[in-house]
N, C-alpha and C. Protein backbone atom coordinates (compact mmCIF):
# COMPACT_ATOMS: atom_id res chain seq x y z
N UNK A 1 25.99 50.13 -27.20
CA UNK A 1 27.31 49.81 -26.68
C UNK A 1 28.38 50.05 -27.73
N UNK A 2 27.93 49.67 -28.64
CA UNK A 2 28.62 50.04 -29.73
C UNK A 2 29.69 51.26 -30.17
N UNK A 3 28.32 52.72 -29.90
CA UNK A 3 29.02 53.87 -29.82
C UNK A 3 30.55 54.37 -28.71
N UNK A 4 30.49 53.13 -27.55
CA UNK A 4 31.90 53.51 -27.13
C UNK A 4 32.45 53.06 -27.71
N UNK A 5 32.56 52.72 -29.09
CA UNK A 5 34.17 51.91 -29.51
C UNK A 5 33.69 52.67 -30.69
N UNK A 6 34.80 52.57 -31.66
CA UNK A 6 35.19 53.01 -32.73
C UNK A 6 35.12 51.96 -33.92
N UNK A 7 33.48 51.77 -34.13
CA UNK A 7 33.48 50.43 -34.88
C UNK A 7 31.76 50.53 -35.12
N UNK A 8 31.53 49.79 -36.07
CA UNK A 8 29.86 49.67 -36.34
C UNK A 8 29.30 48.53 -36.53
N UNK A 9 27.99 48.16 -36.13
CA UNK A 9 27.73 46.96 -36.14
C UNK A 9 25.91 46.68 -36.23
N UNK A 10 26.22 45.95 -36.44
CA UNK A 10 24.00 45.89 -36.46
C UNK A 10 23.22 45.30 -35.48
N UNK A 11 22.73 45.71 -34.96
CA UNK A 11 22.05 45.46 -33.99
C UNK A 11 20.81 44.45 -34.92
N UNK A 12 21.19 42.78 -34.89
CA UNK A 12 19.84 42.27 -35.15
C UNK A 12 18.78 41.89 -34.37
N UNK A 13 17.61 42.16 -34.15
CA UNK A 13 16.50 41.87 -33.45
C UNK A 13 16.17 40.30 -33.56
N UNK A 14 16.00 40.05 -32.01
CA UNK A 14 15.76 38.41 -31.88
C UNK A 14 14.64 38.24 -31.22
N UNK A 15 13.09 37.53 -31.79
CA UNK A 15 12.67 37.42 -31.30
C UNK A 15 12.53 36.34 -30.56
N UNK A 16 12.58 36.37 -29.01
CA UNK A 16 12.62 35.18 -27.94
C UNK A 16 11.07 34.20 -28.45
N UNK A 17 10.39 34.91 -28.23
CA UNK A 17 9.06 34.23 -28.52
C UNK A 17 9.03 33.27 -29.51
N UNK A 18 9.42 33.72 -30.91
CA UNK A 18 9.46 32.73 -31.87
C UNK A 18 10.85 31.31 -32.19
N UNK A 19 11.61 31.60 -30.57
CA UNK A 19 12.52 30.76 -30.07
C UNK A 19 13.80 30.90 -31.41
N UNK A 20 13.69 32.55 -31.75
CA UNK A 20 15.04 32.44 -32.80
C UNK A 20 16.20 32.62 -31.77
N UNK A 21 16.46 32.85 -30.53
CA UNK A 21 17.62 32.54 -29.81
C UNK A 21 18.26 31.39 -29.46
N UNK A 22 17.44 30.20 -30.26
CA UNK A 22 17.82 28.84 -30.32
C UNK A 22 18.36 28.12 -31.32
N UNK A 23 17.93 29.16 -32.52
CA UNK A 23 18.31 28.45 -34.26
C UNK A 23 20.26 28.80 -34.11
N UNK A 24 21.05 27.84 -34.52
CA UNK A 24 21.66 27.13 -35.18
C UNK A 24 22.33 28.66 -35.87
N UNK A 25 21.71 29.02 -36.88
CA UNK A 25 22.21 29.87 -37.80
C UNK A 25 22.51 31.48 -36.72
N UNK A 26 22.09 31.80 -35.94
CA UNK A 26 21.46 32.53 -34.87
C UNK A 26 22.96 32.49 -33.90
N UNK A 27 22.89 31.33 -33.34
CA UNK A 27 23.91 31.05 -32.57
C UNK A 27 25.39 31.03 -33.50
N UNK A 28 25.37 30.56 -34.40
CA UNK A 28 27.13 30.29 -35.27
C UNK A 28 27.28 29.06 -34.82
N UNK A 29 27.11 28.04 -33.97
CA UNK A 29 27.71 26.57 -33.85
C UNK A 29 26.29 26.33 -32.82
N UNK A 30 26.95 24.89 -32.32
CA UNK A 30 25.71 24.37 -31.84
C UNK A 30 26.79 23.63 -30.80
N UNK A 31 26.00 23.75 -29.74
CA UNK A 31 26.54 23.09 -28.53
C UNK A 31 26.32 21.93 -28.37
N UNK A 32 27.29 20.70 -28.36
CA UNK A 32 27.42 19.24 -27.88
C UNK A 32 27.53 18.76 -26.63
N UNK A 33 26.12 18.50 -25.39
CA UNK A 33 26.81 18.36 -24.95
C UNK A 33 27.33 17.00 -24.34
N UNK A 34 27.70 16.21 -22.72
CA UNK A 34 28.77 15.46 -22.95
C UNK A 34 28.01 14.07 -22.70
N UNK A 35 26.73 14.18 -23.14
CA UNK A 35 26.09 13.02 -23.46
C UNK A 35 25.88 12.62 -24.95
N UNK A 36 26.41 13.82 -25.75
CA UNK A 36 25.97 13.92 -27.28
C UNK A 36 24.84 14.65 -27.77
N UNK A 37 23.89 14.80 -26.77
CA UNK A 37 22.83 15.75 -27.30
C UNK A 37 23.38 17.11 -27.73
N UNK A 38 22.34 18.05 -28.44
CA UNK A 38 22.18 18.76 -29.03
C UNK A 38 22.11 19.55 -27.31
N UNK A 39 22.39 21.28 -27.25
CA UNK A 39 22.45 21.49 -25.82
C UNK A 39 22.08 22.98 -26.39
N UNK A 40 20.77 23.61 -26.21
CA UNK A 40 20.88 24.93 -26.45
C UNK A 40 20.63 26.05 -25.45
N UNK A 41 20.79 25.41 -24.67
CA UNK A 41 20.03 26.20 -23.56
C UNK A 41 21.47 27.28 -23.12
N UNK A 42 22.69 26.46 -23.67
CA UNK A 42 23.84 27.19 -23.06
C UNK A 42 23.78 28.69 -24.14
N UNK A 43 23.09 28.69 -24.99
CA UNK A 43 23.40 29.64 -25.92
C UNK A 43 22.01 31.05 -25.88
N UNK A 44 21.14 30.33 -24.94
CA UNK A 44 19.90 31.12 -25.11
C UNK A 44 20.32 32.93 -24.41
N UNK A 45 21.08 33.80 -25.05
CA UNK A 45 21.28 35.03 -24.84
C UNK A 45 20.65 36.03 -26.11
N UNK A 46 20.46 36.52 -25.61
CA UNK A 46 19.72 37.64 -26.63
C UNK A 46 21.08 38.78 -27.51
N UNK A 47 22.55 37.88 -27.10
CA UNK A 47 23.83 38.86 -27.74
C UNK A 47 24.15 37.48 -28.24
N UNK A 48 25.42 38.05 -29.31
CA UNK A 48 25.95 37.18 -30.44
C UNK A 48 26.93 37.74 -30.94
N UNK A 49 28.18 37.45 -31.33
CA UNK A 49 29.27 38.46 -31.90
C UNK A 49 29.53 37.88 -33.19
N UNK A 50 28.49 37.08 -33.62
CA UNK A 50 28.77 35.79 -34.95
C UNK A 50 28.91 37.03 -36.46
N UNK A 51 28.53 38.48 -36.22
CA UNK A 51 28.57 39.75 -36.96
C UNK A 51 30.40 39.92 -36.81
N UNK A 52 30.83 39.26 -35.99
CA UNK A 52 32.48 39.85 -35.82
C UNK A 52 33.10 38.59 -36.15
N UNK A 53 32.63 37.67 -36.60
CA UNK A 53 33.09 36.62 -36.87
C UNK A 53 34.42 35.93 -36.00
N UNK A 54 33.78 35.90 -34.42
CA UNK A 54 33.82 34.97 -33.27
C UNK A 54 32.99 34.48 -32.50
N UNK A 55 33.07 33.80 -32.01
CA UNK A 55 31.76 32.68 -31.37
C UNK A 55 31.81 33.24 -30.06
N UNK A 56 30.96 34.15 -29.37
CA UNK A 56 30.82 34.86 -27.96
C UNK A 56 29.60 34.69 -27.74
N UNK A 57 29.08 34.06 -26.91
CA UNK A 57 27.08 34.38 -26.62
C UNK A 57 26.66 34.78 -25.42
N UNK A 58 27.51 35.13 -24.52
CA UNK A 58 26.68 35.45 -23.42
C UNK A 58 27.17 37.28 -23.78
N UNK A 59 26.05 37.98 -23.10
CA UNK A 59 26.39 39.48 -22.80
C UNK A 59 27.20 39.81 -22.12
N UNK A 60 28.00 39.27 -20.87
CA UNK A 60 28.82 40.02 -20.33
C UNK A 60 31.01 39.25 -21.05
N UNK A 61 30.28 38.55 -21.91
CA UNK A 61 31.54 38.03 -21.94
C UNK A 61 32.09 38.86 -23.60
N UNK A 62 30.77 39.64 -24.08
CA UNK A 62 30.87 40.11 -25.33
C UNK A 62 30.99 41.53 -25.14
N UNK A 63 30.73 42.02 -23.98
CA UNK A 63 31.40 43.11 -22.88
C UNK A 63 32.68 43.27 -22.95
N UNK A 64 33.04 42.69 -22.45
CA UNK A 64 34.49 41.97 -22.07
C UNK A 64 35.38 42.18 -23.07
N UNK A 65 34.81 41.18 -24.35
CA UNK A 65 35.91 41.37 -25.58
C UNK A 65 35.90 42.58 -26.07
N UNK A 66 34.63 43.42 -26.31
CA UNK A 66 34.32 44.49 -27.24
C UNK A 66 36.23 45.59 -26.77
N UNK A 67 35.67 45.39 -25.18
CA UNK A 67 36.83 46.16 -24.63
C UNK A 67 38.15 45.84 -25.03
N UNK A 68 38.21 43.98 -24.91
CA UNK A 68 39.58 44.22 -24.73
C UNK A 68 39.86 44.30 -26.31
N UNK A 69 39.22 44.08 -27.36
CA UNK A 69 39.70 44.46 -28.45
C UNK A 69 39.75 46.06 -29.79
N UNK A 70 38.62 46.49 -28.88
CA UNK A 70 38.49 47.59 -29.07
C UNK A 70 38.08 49.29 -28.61
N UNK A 71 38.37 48.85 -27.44
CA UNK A 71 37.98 50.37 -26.69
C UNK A 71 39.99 51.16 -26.86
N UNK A 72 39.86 52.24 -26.25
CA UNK A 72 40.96 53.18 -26.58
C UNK A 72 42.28 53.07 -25.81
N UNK A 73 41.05 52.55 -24.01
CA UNK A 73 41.99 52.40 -22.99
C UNK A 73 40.90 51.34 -22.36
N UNK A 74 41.57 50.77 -20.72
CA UNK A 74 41.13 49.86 -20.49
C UNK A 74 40.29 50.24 -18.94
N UNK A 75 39.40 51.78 -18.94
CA UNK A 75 38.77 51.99 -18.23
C UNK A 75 37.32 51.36 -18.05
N UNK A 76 36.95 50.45 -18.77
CA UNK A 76 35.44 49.81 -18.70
C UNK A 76 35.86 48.76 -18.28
N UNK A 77 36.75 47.74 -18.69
CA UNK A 77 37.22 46.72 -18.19
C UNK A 77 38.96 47.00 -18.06
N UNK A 78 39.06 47.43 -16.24
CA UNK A 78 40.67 47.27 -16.20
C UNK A 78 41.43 46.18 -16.45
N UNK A 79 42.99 46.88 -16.85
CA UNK A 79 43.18 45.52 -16.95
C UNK A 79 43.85 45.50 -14.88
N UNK A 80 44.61 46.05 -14.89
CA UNK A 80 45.17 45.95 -13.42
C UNK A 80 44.25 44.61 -12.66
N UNK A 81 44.99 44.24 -12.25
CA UNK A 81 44.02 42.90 -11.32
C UNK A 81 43.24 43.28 -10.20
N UNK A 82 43.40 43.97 -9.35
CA UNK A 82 42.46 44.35 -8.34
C UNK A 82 41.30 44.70 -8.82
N UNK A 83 41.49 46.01 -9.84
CA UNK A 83 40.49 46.81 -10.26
C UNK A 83 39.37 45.64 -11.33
N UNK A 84 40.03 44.91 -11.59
CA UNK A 84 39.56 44.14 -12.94
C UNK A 84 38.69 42.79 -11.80
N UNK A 85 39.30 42.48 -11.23
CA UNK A 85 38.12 41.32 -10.09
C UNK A 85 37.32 42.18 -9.64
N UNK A 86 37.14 43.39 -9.51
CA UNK A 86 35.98 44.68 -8.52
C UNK A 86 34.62 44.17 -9.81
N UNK A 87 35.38 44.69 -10.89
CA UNK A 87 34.49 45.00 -11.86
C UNK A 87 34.07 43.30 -12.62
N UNK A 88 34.46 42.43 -12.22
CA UNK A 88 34.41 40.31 -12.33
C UNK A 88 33.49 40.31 -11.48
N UNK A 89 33.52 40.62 -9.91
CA UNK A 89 33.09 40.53 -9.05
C UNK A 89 31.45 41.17 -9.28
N UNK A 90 31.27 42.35 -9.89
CA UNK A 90 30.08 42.98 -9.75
C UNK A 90 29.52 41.97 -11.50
N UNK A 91 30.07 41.61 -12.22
CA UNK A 91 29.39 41.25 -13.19
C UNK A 91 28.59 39.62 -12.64
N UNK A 92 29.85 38.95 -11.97
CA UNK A 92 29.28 37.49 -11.38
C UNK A 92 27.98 37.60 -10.34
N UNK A 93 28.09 38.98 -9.57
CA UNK A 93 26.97 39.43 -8.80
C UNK A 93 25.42 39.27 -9.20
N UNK A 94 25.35 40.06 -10.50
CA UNK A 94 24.34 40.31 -11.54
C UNK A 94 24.18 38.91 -12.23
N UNK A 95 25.08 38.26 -12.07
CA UNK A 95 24.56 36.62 -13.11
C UNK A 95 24.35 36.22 -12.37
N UNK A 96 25.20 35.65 -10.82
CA UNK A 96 24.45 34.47 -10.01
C UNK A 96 23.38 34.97 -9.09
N UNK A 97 23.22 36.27 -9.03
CA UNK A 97 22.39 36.38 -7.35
C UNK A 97 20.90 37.55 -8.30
N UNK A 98 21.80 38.69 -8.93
CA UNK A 98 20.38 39.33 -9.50
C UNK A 98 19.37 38.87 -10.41
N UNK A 99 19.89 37.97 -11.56
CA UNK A 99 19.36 37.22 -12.42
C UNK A 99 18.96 36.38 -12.17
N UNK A 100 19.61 35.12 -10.71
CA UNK A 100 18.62 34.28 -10.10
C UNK A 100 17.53 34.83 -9.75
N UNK A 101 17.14 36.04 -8.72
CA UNK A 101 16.49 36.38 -7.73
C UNK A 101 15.25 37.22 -8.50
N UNK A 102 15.86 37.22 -10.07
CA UNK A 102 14.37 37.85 -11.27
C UNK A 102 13.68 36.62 -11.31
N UNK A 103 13.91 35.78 -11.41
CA UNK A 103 13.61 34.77 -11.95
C UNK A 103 12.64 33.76 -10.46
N UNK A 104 13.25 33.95 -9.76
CA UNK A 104 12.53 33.60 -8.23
C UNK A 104 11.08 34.53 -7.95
N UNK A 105 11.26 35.94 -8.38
CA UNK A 105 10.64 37.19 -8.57
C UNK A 105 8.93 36.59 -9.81
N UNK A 106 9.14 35.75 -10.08
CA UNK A 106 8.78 35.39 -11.47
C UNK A 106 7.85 34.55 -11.02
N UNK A 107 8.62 33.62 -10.20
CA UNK A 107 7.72 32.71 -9.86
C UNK A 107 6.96 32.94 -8.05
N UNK A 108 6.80 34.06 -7.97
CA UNK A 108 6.62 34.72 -7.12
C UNK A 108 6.63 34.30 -4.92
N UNK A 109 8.37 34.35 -5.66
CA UNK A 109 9.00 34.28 -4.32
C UNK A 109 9.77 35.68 -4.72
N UNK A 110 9.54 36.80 -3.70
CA UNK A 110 10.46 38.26 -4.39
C UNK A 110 11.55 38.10 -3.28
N UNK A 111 11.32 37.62 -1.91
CA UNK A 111 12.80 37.48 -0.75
C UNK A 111 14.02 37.83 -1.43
N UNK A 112 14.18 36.20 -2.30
CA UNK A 112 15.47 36.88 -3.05
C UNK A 112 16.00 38.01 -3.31
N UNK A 113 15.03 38.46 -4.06
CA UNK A 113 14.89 39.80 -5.28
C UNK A 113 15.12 41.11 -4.52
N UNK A 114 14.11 41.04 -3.16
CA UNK A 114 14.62 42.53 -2.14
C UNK A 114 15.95 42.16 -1.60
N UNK A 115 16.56 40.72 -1.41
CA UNK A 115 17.56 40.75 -0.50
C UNK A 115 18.51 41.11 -1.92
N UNK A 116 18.67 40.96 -3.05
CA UNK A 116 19.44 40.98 -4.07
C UNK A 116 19.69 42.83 -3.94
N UNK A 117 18.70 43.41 -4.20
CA UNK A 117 18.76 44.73 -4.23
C UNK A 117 19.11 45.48 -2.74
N UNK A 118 18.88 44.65 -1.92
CA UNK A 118 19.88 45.39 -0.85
C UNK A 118 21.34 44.67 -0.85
N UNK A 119 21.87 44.30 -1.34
CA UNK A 119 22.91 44.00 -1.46
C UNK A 119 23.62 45.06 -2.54
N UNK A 120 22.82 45.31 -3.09
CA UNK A 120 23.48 46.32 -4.67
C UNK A 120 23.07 47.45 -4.20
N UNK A 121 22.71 47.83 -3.26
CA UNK A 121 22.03 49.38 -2.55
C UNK A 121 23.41 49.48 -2.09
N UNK A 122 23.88 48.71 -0.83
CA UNK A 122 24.85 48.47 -0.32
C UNK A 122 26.29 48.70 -1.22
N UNK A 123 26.21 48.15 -2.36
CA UNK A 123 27.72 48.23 -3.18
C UNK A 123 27.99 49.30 -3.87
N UNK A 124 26.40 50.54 -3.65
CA UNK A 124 26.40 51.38 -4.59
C UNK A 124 26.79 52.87 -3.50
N UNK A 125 26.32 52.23 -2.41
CA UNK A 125 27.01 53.39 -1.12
C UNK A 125 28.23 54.10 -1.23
N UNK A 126 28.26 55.29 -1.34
CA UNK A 126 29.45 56.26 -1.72
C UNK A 126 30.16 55.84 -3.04
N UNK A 127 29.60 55.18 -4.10
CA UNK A 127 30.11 55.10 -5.33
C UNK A 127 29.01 55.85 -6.11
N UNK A 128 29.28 56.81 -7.19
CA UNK A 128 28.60 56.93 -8.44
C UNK A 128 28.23 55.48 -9.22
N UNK A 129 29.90 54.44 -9.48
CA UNK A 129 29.46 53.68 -10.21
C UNK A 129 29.37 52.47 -9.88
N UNK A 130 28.86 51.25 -10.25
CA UNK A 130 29.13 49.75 -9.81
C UNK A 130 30.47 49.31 -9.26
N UNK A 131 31.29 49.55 -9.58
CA UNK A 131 32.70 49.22 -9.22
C UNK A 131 33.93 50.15 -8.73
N UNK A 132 33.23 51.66 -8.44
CA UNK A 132 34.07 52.83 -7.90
C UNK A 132 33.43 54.12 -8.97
N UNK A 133 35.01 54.43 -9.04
CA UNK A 133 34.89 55.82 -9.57
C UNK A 133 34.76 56.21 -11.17
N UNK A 134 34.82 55.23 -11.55
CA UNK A 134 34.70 55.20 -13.21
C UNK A 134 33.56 54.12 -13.24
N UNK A 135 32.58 54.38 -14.68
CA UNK A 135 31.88 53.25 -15.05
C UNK A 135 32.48 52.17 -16.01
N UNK A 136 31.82 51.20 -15.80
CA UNK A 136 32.69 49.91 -16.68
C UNK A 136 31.74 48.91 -16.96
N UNK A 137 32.03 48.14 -17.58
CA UNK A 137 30.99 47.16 -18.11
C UNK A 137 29.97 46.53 -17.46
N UNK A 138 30.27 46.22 -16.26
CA UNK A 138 29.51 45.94 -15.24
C UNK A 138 28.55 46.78 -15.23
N UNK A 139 28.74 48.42 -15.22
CA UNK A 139 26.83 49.16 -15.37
C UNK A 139 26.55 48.81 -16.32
N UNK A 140 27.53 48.66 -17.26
CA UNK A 140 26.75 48.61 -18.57
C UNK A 140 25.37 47.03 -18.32
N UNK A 141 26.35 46.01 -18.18
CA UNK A 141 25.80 45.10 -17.85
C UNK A 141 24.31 45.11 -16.53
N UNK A 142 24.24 45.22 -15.73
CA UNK A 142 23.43 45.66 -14.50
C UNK A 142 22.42 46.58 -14.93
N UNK A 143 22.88 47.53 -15.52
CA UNK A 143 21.32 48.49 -15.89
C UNK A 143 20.48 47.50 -16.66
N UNK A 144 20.90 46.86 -17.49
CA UNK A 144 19.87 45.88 -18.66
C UNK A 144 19.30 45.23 -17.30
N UNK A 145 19.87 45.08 -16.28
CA UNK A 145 19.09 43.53 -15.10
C UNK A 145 18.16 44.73 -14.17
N UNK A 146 18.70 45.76 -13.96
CA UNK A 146 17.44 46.76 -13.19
C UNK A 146 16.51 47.38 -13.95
N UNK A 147 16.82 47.20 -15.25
CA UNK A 147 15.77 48.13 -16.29
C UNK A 147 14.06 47.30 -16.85
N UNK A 148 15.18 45.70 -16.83
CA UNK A 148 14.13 44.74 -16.62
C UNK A 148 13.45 44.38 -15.46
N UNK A 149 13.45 44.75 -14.69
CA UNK A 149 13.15 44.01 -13.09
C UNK A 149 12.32 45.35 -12.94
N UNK A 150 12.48 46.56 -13.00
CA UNK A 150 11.71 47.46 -13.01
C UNK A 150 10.18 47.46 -13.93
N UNK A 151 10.42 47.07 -15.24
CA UNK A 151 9.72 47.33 -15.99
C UNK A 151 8.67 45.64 -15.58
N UNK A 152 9.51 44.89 -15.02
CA UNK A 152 8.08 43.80 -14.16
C UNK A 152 7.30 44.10 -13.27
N UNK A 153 7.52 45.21 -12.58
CA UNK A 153 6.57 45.66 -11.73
C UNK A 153 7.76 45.77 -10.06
N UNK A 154 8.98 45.56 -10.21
CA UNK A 154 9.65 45.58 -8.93
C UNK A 154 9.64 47.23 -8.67
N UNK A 155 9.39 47.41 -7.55
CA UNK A 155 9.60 49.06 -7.45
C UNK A 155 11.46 48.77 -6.61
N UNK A 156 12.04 50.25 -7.37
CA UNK A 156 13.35 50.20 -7.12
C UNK A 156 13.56 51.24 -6.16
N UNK A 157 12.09 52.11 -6.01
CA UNK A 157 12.08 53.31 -5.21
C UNK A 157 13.07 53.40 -4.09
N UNK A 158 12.76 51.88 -3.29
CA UNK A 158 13.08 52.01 -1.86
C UNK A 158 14.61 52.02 -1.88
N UNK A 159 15.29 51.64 -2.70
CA UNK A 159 16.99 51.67 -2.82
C UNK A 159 17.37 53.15 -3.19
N UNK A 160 17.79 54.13 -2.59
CA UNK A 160 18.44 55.26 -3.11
C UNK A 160 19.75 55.21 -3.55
N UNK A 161 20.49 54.46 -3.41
CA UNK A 161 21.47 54.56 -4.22
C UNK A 161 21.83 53.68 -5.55
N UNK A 162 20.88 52.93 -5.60
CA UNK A 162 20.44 52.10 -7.03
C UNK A 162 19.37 52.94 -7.81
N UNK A 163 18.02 54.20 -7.05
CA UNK A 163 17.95 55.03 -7.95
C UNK A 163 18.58 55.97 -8.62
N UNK A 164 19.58 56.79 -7.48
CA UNK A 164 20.78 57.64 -8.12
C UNK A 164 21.83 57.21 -9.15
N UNK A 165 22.08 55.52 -8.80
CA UNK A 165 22.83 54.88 -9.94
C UNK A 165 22.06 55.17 -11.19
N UNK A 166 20.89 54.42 -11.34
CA UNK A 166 19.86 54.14 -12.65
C UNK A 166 19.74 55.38 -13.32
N UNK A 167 19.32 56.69 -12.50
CA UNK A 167 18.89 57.74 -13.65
C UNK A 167 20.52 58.09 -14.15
N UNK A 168 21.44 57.94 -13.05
CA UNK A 168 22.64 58.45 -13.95
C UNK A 168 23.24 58.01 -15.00
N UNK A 169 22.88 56.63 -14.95
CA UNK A 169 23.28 55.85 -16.17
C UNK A 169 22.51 56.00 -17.47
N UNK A 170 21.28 55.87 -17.35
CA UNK A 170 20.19 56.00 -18.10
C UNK A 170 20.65 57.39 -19.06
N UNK A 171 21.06 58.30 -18.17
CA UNK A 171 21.43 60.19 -19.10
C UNK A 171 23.21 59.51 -19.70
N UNK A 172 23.40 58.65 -19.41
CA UNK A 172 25.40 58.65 -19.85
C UNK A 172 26.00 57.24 -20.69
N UNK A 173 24.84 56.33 -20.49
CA UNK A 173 24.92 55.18 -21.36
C UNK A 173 24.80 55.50 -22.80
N UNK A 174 25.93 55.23 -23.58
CA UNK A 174 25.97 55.68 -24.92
C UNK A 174 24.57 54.49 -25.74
N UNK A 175 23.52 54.99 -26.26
CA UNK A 175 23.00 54.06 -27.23
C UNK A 175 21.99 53.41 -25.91
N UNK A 176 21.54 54.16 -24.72
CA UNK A 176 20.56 53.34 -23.89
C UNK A 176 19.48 52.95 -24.51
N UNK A 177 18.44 54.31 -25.09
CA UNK A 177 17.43 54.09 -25.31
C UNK A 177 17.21 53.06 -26.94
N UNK A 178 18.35 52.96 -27.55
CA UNK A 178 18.43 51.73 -28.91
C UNK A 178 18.71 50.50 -28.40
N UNK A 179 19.26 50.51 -27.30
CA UNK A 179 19.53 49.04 -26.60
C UNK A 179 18.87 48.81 -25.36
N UNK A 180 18.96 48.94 -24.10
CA UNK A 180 18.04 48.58 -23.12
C UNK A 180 16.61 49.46 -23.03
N UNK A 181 16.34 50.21 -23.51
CA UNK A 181 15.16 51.24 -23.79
C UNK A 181 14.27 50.39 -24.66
N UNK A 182 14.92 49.80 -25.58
CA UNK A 182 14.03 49.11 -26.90
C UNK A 182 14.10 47.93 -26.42
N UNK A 183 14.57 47.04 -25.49
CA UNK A 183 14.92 45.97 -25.12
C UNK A 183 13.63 45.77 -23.83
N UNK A 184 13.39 46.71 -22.92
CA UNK A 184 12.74 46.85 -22.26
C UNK A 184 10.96 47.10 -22.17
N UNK A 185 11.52 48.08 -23.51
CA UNK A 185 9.90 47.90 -24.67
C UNK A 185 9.50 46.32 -25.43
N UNK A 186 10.01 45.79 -25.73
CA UNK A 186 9.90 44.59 -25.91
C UNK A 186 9.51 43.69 -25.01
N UNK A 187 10.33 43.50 -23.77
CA UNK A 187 9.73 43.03 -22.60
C UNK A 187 8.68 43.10 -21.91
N UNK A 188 8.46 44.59 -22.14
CA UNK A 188 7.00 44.55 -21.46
C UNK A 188 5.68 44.19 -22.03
N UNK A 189 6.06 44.46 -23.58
CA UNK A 189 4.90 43.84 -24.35
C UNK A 189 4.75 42.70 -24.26
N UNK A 190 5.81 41.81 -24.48
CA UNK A 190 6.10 40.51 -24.15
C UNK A 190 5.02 39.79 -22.53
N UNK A 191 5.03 40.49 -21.38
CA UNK A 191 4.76 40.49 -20.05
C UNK A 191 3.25 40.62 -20.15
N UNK A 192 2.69 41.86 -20.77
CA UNK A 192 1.29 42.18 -21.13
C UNK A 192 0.72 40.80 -21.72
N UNK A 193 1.52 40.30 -22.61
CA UNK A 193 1.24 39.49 -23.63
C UNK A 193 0.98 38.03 -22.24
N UNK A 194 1.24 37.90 -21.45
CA UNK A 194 1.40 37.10 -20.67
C UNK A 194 0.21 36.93 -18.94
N UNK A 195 -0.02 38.10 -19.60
CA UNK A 195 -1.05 39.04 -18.49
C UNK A 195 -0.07 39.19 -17.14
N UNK A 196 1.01 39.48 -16.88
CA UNK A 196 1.70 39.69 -15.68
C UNK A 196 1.95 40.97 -15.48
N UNK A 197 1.75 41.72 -15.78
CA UNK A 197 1.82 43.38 -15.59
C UNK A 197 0.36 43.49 -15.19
């Protein structure tokens, strides 16, 4: 993600397994929450901007900033309001309904999971990209949630316009195969490791 902006940064490797997406040093602060406990669960993302020295932890919200502070123009994340809720709209999609419906997928109820992907078959009808005619953070975001869901064993076959999305992204995503490619390799070892593949 990196390579669309004009800036460098390190990609540190977190391993989930050994629960370093929970350490303290990992995160940059520690969440209070409004009972006083210690609260980490709000922080458990596999992104961190604590390298840019601001406190961001979820992936699509570190999306978000990369753009608004450093891309050229504001074609990944518009700013215009219509265009900019299209592309809100498809990111909240992928957090409340695709990322639930992996996770339902998991515990092997898939309903969700096919009704999730016909819904994104559907949004991808006469668009190249998630949100129209330009790509924007939102694929960026969404390929990491189909790249994983694939590599669990979901076949994506039956959606044609979520396969025509995927390979196109896959050839035009700057830095795929260093970030969701290696991210995905990880996962599956992870899955093996679990005997679910």
């Amino acid at each position: 993600m990196f390579t669309c902006f004009d800036i460098t940064g390190e990609q540190v490797p977190c391993d989930r397994q050994a629960v370093e997406h929970e350490v303290e040093e990992y995160c940059g602060q520690e969440n209070i929450d409004h009972k006083g406990k210690k609260n980490t669960a709000f922080y458990q993302e596999n992104s961190s901007l604590k390298s840019l020295n601001i406190s961001a932890f979820h992936s699509r919200a570190i999306l978000g900033y990369l753009v608004d502070q450093y891309a050229k123009d504001d074609s990944l994340y518009p700013k215009e309001p219509k265009k900019k809720a299209l592309v809100n709209q498809r990111l909240f999609f992928e957090a409340g309904t695709m990322d639930k419906a992996f996770v339902e997928y998991f515990r092997g109820k898939a309903a969700k999971l096919f009704d999730a992907f016909d819904i994104l078959d559907k949004l991808l009808e006469g668009n190249k990209w998630l949100a129209g005619e330009k790509k924007t953070i939102a694929d960026f975001s969404m390929v990491s949630s189909v790249a994983s869901i694939e590599v669990a064993g979901f076949d994506i076959g039956k959606y044609p316009n979520v396969v025509d999305w995927y390979q196109n992204i896959q050839t035009t995503f700057p830095g795929y195969d260093e970030t969701v490619g290696e991210g995905c390799a990880a996962l599956k070892k992870y899955l093996e490791s679990l005997n679910k593949l």
